[in-house]
PDB file of N, CA and C in Angstrom:
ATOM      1  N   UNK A   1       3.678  -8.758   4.656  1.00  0.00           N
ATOM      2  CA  UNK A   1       5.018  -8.427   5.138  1.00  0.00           C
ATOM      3  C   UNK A   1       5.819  -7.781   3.999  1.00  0.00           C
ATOM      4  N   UNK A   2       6.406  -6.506   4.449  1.00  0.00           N
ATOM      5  CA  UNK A   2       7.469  -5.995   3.108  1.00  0.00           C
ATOM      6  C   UNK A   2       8.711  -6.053   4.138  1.00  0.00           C
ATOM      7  N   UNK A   3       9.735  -7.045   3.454  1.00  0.00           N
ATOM      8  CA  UNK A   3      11.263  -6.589   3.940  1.00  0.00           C
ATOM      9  C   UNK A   3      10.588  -7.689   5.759  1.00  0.00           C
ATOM     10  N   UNK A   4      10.167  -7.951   6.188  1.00  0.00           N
ATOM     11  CA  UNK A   4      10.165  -8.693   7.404  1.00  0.00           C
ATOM     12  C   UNK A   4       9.137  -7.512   8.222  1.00  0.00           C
ATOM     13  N   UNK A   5       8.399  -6.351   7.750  1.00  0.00           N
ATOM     14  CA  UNK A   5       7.993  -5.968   8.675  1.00  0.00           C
ATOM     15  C   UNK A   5       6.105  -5.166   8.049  1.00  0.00           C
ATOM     16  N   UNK A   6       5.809  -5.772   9.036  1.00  0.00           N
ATOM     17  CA  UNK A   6       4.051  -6.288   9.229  1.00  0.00           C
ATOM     18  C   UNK A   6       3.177  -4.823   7.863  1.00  0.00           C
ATOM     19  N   UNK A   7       2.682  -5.098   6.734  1.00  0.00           N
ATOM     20  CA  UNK A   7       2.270  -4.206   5.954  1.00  0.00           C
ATOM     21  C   UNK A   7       0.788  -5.060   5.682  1.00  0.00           C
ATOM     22  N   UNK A   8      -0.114  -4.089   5.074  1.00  0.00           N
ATOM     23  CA  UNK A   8      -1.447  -4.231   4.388  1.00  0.00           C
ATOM     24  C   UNK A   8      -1.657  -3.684   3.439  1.00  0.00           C
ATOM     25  N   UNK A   9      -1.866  -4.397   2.195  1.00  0.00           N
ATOM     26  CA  UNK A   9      -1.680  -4.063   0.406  1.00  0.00           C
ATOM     27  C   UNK A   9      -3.107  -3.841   0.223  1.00  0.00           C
ATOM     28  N   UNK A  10      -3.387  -3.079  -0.216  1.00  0.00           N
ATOM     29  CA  UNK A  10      -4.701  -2.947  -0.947  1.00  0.00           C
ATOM     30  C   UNK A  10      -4.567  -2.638  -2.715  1.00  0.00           C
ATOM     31  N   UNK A  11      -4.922  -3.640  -3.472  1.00  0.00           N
ATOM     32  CA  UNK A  11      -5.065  -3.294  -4.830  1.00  0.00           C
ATOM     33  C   UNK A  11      -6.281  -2.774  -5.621  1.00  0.00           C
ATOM     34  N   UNK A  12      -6.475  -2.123  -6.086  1.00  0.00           N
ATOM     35  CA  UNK A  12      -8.129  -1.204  -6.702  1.00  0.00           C
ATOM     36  C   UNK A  12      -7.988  -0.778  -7.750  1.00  0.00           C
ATOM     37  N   UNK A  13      -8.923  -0.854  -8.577  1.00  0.00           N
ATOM     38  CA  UNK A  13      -9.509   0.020  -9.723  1.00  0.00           C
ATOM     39  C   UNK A  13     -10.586   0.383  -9.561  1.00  0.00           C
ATOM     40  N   UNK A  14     -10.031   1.971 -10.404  1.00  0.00           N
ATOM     41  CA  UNK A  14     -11.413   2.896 -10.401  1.00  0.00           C
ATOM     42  C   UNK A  14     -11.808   3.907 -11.876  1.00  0.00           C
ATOM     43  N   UNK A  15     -12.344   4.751 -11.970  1.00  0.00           N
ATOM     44  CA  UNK A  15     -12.643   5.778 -12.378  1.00  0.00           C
ATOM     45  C   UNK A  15     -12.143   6.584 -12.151  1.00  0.00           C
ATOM     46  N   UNK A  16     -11.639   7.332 -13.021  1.00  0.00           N
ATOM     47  CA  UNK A  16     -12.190   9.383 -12.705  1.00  0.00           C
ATOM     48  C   UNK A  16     -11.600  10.121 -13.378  1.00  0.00           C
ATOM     49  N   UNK A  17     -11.482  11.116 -14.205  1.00  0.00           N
ATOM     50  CA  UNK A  17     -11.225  12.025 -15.464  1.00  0.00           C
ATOM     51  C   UNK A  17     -11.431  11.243 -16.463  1.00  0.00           C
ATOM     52  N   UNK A  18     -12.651  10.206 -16.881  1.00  0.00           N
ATOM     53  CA  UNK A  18     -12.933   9.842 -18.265  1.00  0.00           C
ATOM     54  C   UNK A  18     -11.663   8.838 -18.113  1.00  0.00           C
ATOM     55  N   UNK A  19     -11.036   8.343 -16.958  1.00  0.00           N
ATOM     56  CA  UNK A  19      -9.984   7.135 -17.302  1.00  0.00           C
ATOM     57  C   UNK A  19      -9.960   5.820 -16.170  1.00  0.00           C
ATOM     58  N   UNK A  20      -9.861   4.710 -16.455  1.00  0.00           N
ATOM     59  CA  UNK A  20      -9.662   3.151 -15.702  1.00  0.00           C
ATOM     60  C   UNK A  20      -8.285   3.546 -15.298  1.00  0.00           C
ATOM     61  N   UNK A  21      -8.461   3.456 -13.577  1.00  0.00           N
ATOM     62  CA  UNK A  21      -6.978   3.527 -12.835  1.00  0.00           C
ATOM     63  C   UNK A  21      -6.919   1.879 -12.399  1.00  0.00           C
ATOM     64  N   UNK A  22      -5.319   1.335 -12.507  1.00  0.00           N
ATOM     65  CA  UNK A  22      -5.373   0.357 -11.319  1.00  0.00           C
ATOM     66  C   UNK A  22      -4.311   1.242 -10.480  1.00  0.00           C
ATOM     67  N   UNK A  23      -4.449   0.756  -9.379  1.00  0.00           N
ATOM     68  CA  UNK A  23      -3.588   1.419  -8.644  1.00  0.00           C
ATOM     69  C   UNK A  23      -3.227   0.006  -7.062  1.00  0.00           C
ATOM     70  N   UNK A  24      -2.135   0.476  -6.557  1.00  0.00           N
ATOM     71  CA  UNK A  24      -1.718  -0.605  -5.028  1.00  0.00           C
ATOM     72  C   UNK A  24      -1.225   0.481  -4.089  1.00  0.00           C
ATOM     73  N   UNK A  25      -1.485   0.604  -3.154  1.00  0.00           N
ATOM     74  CA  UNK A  25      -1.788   1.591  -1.850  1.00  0.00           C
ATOM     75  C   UNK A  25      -1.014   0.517  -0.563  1.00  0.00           C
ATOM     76  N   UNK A  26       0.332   0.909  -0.221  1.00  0.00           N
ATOM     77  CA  UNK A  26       0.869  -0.071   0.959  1.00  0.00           C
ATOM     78  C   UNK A  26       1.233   0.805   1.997  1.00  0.00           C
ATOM     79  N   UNK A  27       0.909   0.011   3.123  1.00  0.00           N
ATOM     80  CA  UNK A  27       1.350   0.774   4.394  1.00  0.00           C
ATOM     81  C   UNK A  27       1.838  -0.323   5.560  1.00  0.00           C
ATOM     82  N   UNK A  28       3.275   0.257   5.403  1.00  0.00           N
ATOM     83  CA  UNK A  28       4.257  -0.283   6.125  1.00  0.00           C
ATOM     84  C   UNK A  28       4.496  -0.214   7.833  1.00  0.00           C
ATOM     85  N   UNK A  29       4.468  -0.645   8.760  1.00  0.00           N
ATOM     86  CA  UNK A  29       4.833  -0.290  10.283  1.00  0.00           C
ATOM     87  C   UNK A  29       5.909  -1.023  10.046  1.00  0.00           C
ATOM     88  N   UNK A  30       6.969   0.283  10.829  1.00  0.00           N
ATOM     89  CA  UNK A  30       8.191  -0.050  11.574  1.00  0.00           C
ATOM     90  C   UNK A  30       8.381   0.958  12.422  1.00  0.00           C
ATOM     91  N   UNK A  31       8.147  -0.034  13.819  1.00  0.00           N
ATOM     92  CA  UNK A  31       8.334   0.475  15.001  1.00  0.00           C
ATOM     93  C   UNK A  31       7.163   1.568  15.010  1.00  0.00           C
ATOM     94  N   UNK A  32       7.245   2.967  15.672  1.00  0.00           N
ATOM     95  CA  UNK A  32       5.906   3.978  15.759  1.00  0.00           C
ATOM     96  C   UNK A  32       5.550   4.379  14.505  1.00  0.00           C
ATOM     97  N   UNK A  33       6.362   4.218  13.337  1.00  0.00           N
ATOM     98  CA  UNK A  33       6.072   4.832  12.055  1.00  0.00           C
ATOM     99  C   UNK A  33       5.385   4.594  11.079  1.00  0.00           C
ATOM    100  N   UNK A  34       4.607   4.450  10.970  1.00  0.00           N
ATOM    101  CA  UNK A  34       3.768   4.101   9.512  1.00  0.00           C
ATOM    102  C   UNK A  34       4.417   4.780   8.082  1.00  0.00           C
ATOM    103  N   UNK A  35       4.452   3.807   7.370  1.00  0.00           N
ATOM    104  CA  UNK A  35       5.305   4.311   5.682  1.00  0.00           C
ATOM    105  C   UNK A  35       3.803   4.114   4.876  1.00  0.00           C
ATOM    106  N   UNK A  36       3.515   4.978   3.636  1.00  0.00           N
ATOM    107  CA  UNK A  36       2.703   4.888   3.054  1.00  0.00           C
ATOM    108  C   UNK A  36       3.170   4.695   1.440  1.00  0.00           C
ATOM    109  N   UNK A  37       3.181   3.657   0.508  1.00  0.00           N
ATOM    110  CA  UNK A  37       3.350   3.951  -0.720  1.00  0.00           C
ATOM    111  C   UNK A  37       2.197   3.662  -1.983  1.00  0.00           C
ATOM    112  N   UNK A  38       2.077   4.762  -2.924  1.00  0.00           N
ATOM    113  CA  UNK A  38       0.796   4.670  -3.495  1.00  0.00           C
ATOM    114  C   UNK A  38       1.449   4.891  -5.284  1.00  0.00           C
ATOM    115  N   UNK A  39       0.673   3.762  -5.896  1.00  0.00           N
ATOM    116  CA  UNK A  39       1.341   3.562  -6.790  1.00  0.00           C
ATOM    117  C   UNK A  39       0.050   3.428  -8.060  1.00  0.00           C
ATOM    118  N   UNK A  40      -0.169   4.126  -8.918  1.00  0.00           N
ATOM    119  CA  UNK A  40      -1.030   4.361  -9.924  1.00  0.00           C
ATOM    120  C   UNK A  40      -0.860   4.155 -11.293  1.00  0.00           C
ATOM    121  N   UNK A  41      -1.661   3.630 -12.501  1.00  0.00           N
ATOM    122  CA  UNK A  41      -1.180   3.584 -13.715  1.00  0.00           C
ATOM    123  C   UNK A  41      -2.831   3.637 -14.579  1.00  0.00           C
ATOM    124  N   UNK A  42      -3.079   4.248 -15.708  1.00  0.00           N
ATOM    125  CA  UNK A  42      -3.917   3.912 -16.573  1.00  0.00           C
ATOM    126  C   UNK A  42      -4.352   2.601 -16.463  1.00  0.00           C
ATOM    127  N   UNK A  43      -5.453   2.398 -16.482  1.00  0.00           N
ATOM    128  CA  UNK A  43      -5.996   0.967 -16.388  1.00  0.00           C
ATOM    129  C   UNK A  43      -6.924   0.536 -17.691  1.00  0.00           C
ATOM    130  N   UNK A  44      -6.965   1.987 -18.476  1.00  0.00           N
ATOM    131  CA  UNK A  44      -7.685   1.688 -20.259  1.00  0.00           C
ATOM    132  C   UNK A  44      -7.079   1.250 -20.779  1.00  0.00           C
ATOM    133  N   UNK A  45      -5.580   0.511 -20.691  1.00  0.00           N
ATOM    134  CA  UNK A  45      -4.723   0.198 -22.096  1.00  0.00           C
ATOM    135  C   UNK A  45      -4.483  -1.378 -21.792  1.00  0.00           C
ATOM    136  N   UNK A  46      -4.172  -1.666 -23.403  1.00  0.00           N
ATOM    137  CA  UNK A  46      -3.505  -3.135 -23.081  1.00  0.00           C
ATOM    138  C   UNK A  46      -2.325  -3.591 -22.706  1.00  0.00           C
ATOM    139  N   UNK A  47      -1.884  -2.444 -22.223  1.00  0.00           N
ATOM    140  CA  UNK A  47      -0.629  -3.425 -21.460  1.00  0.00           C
ATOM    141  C   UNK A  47      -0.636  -2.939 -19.927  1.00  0.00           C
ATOM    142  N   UNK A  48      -1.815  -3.100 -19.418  1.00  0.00           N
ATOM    143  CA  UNK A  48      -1.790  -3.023 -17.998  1.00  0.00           C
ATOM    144  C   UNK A  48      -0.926  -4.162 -17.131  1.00  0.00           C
ATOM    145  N   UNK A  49      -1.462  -5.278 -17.796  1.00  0.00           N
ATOM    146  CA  UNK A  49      -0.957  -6.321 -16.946  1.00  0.00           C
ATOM    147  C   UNK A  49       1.032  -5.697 -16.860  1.00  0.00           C
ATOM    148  N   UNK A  50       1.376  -5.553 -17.610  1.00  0.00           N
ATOM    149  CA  UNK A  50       2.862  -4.476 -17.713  1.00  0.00           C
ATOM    150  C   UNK A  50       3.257  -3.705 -16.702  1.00  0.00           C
ATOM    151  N   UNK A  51       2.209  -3.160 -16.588  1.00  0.00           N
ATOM    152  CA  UNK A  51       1.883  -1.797 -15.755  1.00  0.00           C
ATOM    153  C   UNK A  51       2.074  -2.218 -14.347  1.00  0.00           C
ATOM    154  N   UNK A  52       1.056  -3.062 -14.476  1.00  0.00           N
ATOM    155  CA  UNK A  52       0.824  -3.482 -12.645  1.00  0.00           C
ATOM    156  C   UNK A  52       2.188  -4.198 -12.111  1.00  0.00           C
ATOM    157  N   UNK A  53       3.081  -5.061 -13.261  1.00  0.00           N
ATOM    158  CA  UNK A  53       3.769  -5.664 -12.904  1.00  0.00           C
ATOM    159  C   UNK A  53       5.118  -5.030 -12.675  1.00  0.00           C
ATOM    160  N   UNK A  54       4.889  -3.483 -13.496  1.00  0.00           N
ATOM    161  CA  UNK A  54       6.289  -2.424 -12.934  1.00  0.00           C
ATOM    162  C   UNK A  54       5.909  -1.466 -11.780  1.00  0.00           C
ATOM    163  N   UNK A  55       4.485  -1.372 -11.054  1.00  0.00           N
ATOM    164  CA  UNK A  55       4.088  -0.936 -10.533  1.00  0.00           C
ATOM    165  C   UNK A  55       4.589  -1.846  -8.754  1.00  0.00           C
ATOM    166  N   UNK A  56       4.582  -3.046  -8.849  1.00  0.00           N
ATOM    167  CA  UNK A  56       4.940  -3.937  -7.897  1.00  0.00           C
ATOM    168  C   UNK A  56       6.209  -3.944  -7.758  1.00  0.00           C
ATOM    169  N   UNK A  57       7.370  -3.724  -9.107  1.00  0.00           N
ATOM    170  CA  UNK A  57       8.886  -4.106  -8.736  1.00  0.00           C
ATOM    171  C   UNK A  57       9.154  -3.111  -7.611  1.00  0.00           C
ATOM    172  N   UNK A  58       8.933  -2.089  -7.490  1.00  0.00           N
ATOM    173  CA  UNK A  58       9.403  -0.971  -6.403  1.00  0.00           C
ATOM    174  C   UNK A  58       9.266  -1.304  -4.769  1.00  0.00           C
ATOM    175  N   UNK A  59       8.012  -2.463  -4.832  1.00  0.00           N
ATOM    176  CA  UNK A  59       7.194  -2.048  -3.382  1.00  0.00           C
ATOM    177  C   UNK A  59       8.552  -3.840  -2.898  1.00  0.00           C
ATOM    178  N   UNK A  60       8.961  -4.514  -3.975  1.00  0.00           N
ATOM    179  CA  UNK A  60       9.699  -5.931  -3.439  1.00  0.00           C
ATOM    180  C   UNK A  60      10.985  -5.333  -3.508  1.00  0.00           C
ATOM    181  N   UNK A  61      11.361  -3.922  -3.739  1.00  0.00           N
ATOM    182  CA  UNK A  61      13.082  -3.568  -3.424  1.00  0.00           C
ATOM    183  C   UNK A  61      12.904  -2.690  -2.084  1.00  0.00           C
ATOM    184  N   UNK A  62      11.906  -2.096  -1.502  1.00  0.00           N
ATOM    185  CA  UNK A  62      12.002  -1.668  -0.807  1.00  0.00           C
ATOM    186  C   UNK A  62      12.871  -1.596   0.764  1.00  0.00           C
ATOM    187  N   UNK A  63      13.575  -0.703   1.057  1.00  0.00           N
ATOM    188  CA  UNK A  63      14.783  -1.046   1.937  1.00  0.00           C
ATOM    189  C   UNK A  63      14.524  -0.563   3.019  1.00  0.00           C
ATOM    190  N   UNK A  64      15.067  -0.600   4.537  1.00  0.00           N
ATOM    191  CA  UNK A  64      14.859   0.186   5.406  1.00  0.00           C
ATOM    192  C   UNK A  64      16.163   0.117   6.218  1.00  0.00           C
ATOM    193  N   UNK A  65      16.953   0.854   6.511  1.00  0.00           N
ATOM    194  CA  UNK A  65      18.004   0.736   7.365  1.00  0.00           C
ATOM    195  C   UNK A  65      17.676   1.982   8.549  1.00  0.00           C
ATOM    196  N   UNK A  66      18.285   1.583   9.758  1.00  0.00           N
ATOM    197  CA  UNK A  66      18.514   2.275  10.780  1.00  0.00           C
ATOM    198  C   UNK A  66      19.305   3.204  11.085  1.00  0.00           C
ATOM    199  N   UNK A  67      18.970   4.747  11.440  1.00  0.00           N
ATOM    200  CA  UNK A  67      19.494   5.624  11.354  1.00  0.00           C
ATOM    201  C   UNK A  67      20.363   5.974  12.112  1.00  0.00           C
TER     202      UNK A  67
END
């Protein structure tokens, strides 16, 4: 759930240009709409755990008001 409404988080690391990604991939329904947010950082360094944890503040402020 983001904000009260029904989402599925996927968190992953991978490869690719010679670099360790972590990355979190969310997709939000409200109402017919699907929201997609994709969020990436170097995953070779030591301050990932940093990373991941400024990588998450965005997806817990997330807002939605009615137009």
């Amino acid at each position: 759930m983001v904000r009260g409404l029904p989402a599925v988080e996927y968190q992953y690391r991978g490869k690719a240009d010679d670099h360790d990604w972590s990355g979190k991939l969310v997709v939000v329904a409200r109402g017919k709409d699907m929201f997609t947010v994709l969020a990436m950082t170097y995953a070779d360094s030591d301050l990932i755990q940093i990373q991941e944890n400024v990588i998450a503040r965005p997806l817990r402020a997330l807002y939605f008001s009615v137009p």
